[in-house]
N, C-alpha and C. Protein backbone atom coordinates (compact mmCIF):
# COMPACT_ATOMS: atom_id res chain seq x y z
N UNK A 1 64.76 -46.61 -11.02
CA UNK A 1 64.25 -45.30 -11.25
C UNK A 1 65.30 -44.49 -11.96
N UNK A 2 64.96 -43.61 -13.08
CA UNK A 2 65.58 -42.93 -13.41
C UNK A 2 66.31 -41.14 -12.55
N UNK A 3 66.95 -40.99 -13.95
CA UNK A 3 67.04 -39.71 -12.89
C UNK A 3 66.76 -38.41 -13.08
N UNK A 4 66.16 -37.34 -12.78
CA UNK A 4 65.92 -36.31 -13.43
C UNK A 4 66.50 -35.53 -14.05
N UNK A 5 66.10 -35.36 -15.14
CA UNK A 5 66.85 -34.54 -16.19
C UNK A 5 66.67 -33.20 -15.92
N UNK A 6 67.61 -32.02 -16.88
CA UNK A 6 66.73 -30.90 -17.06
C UNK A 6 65.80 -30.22 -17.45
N UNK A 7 65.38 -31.26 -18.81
CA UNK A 7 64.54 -30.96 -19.22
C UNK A 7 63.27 -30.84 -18.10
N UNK A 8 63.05 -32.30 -17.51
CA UNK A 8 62.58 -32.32 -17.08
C UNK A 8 61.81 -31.68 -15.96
N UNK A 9 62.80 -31.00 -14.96
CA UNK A 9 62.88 -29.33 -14.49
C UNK A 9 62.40 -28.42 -14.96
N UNK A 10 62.79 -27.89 -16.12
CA UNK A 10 62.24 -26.52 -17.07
C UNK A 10 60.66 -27.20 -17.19
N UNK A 11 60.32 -28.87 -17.78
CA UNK A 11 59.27 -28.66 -17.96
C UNK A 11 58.04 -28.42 -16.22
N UNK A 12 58.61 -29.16 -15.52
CA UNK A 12 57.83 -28.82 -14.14
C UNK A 12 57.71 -27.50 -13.48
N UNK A 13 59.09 -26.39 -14.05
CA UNK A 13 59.23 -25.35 -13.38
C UNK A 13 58.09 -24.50 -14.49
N UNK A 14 58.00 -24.69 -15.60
CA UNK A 14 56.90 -24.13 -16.81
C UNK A 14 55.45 -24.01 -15.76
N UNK A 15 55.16 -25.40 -15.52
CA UNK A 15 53.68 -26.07 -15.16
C UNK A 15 53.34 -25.47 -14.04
N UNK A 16 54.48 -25.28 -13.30
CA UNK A 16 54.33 -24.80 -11.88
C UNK A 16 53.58 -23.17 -12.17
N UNK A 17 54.79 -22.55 -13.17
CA UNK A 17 54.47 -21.40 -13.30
C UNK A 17 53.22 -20.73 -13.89
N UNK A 18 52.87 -21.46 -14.92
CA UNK A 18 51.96 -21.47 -15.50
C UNK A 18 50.77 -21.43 -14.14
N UNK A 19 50.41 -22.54 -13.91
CA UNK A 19 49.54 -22.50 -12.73
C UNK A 19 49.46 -21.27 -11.99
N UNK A 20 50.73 -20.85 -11.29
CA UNK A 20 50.67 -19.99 -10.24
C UNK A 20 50.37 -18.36 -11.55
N UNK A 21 50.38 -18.37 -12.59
CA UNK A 21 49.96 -17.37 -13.24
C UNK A 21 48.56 -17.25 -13.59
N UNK A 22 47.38 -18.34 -13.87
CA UNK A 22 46.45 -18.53 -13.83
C UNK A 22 45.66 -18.19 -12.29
N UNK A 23 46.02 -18.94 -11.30
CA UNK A 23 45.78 -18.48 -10.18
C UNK A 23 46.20 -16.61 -9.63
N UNK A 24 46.77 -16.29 -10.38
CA UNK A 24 47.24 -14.30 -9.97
C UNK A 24 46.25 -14.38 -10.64
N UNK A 25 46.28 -14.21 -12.57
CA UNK A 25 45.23 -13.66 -12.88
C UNK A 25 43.74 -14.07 -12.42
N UNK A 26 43.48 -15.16 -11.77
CA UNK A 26 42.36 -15.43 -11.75
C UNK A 26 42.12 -14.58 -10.21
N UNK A 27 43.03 -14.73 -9.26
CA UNK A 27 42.48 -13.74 -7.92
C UNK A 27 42.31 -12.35 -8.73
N UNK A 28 43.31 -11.39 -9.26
CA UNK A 28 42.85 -10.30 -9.80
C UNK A 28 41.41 -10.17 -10.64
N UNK A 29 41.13 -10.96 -11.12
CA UNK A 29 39.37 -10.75 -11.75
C UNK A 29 38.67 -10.77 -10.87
N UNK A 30 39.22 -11.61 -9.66
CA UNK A 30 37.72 -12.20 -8.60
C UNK A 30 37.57 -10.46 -7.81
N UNK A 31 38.86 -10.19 -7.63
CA UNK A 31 38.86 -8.71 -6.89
C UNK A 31 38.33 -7.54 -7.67
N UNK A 32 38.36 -7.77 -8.77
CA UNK A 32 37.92 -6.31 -9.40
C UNK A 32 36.95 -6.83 -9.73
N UNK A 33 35.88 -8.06 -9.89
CA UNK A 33 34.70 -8.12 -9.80
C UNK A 33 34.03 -7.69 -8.25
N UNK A 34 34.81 -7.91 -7.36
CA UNK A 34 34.25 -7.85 -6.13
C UNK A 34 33.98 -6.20 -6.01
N UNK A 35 35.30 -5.42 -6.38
CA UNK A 35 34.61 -4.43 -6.22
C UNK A 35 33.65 -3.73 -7.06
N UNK A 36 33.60 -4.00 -8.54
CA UNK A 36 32.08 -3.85 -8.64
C UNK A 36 30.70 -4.04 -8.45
N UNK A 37 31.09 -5.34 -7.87
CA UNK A 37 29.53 -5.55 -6.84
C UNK A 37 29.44 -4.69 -6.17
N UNK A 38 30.51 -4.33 -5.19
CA UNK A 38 30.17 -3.42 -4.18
C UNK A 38 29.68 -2.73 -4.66
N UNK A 39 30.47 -1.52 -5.75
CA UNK A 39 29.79 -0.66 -6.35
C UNK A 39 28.25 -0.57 -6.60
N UNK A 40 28.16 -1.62 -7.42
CA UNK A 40 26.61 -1.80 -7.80
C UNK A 40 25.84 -2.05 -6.42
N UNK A 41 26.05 -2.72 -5.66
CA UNK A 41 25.70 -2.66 -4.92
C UNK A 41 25.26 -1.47 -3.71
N UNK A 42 26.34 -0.63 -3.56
CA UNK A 42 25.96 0.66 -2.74
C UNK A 42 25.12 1.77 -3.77
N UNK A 43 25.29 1.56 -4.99
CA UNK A 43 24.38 2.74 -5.97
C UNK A 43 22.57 1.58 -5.90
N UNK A 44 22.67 0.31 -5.59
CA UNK A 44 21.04 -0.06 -5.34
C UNK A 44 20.90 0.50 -4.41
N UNK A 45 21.65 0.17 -3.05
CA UNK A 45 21.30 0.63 -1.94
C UNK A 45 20.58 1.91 -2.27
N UNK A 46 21.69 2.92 -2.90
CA UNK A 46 20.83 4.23 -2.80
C UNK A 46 19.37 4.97 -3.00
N UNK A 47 19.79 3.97 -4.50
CA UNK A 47 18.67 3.99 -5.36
C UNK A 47 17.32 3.25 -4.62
N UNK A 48 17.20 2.50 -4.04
CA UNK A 48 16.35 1.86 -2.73
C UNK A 48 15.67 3.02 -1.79
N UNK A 49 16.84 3.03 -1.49
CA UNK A 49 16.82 4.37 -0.23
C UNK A 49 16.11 5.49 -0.81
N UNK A 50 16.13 6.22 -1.54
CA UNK A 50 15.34 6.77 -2.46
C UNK A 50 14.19 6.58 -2.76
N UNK A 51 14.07 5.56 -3.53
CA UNK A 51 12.40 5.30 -3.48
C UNK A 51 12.06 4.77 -2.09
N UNK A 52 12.21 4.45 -1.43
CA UNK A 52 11.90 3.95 -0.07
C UNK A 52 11.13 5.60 0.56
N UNK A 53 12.10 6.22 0.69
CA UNK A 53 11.58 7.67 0.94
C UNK A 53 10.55 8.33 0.34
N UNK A 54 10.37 7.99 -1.00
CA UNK A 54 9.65 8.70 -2.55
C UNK A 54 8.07 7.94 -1.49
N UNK A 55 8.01 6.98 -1.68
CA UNK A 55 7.10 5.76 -1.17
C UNK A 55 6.81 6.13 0.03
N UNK A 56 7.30 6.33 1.24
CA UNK A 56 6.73 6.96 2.68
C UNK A 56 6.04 8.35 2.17
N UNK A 57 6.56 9.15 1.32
CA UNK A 57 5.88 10.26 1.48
C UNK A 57 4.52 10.23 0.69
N UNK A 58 4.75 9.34 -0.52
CA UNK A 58 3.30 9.31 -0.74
C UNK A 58 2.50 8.55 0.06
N UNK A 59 2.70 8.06 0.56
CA UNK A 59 1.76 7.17 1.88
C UNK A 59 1.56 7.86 2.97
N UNK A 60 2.47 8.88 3.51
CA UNK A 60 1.85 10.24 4.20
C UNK A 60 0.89 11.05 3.79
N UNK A 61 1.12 11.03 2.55
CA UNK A 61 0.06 12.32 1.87
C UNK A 61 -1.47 11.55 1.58
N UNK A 62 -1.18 10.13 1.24
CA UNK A 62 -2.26 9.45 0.58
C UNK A 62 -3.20 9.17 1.74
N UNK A 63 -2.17 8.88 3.27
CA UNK A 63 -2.81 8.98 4.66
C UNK A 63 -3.47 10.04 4.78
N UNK A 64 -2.95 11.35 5.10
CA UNK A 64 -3.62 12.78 5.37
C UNK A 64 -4.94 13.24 3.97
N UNK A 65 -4.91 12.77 2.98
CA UNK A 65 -5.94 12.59 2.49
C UNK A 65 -7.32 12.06 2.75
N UNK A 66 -6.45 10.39 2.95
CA UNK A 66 -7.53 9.83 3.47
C UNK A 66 -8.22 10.22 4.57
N UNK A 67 -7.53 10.47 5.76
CA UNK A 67 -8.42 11.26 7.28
C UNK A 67 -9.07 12.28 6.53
N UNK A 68 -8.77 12.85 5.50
CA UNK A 68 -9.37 14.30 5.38
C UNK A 68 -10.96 14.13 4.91
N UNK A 69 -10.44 12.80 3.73
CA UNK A 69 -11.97 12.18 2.95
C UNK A 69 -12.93 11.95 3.95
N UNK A 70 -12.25 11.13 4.89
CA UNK A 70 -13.21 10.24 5.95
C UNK A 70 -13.96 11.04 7.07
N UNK A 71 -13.26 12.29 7.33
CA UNK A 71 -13.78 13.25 8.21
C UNK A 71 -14.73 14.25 7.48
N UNK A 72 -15.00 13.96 6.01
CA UNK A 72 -15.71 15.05 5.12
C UNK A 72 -17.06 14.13 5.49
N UNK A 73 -16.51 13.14 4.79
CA UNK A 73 -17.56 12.03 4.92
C UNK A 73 -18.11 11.65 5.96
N UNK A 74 -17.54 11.43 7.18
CA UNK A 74 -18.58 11.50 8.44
C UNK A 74 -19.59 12.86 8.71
N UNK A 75 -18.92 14.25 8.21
CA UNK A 75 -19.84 15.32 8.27
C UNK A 75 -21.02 14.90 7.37
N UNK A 76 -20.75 14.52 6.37
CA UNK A 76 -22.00 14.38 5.31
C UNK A 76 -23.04 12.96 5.98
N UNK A 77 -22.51 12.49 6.69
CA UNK A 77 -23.31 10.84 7.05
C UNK A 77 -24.06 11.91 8.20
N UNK A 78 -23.34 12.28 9.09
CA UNK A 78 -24.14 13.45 10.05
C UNK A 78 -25.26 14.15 9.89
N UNK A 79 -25.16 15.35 8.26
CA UNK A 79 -25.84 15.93 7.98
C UNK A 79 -27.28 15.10 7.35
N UNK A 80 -26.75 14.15 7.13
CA UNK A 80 -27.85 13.18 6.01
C UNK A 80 -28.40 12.81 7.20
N UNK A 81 -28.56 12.35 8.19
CA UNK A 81 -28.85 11.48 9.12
C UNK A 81 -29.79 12.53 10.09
N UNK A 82 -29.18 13.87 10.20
CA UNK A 82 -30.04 14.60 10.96
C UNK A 82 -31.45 14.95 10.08
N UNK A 83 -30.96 15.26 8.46
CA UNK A 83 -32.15 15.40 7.95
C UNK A 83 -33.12 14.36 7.82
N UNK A 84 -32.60 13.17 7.39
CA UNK A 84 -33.56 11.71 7.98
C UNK A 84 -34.25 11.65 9.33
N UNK A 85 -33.38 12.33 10.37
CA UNK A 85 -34.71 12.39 11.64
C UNK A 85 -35.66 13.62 11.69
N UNK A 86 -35.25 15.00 10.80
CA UNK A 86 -36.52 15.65 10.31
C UNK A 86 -37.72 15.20 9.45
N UNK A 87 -37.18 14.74 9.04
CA UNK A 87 -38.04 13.92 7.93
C UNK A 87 -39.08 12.99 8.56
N UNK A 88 -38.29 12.26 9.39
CA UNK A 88 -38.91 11.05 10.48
C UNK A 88 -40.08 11.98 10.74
N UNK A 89 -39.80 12.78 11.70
CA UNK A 89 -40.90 13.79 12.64
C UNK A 89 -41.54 14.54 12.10
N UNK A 90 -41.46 14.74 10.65
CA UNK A 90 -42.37 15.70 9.81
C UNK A 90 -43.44 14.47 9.27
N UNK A 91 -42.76 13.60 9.02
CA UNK A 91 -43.81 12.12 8.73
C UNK A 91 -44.75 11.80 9.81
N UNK A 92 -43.96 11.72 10.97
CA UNK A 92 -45.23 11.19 12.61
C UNK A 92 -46.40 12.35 12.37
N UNK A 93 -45.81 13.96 12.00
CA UNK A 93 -46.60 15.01 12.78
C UNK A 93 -48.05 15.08 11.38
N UNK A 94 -47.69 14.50 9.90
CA UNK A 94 -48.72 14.37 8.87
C UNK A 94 -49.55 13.05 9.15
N UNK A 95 -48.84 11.98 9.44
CA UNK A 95 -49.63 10.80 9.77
C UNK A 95 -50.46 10.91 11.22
N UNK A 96 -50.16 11.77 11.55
CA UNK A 96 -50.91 12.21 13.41
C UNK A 96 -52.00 12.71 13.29
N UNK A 97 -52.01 13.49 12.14
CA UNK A 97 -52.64 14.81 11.56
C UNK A 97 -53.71 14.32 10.44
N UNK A 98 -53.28 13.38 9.90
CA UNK A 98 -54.15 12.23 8.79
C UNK A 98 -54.79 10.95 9.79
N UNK A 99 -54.53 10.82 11.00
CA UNK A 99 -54.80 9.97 11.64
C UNK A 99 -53.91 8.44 10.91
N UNK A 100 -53.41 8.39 10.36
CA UNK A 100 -52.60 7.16 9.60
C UNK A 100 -52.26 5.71 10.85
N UNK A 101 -52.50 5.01 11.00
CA UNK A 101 -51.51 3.85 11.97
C UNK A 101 -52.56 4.30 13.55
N UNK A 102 -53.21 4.82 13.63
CA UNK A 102 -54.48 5.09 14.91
C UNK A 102 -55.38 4.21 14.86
N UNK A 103 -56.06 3.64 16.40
CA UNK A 103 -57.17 2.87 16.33
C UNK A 103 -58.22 3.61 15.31
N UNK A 104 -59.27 3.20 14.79
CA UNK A 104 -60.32 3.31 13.94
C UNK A 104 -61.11 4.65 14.55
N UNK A 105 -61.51 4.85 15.96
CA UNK A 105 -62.01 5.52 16.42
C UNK A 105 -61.18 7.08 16.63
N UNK A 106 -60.07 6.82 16.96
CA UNK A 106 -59.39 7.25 16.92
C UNK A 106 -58.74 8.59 15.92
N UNK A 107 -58.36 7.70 14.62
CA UNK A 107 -58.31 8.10 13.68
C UNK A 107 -58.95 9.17 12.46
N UNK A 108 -60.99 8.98 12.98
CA UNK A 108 -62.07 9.62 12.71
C UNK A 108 -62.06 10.96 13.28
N UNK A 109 -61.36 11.03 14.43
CA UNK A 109 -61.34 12.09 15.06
C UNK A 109 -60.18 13.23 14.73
N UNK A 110 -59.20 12.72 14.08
CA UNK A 110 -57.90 13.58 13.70
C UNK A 110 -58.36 14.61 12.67
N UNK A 111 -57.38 15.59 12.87
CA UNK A 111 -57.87 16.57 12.12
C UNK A 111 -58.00 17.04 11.32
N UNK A 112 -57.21 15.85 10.28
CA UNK A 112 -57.31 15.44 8.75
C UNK A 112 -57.71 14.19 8.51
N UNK A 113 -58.38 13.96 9.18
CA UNK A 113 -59.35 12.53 8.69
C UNK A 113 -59.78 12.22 7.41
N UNK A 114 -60.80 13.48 7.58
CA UNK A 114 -60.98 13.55 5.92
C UNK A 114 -60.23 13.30 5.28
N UNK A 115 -59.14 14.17 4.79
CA UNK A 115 -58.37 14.30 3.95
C UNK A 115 -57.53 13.01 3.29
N UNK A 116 -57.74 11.78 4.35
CA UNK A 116 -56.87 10.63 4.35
C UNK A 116 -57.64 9.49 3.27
N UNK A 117 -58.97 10.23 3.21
CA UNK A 117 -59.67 9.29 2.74
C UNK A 117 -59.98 9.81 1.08
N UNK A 118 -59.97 10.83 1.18
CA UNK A 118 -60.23 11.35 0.13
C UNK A 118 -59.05 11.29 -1.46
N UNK A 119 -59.72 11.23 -2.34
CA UNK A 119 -58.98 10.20 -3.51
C UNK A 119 -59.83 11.39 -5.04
């Protein structure tokens, strides 16, 4: 085996260095990338957080709408529905009255009989 020179030294002490300079600069990028993630990262967050909020409130409002529609709209199913059972009973009290849906004998006798037949 030979024996080590100096050269040989300078060139290992180069390689060494070299390396351990690649490795600094390379931790320093990894860190100042890291903290721009963060960065970017806490301005999504916000920006999230934000519409997250934007988004509940229209879904509050789009809620309190909706009860408001649905409670208009049950008044109107109400009102429609009561006039459908006037209607009903104004129909029994003309067909009662026309004799309409009465036995035969029955029917002759109502007090618009006539009128049921007549054309």
């Amino acid at each position: 085996m030979g024996s080590i020179s100096a050269m040989d030294i300078v060139q290992l002490v180069t390689l060494v260095a070299g390396i351990l300079g690649i490795v600094w600069y390379l931790q320093r990028s990894i860190s100042g990338l890291r903290v721009e993630i963060k960065q970017d990262i806490a301005a999504l967050r916000a920006e999230f957080k934000a519409d997250i909020a934007a988004t509940n409130e229209r879904i509050d409002r789009l809620r309190t709408e909706l009860k408001a529609d649905i409670a208009a709209t049950n008044e109107r199913i109400d009102r429609l529905q009561s006039a459908v059972n006037d209607n009903g009973q104004r129909l029994a009290r003309i067909e009662g009255y026309l004799g309409i849906g009465m036995p035969a004998e029955t029917a002759a006798r109502a007090a618009g009989a006539g009128l049921a037949t007549a054309g």
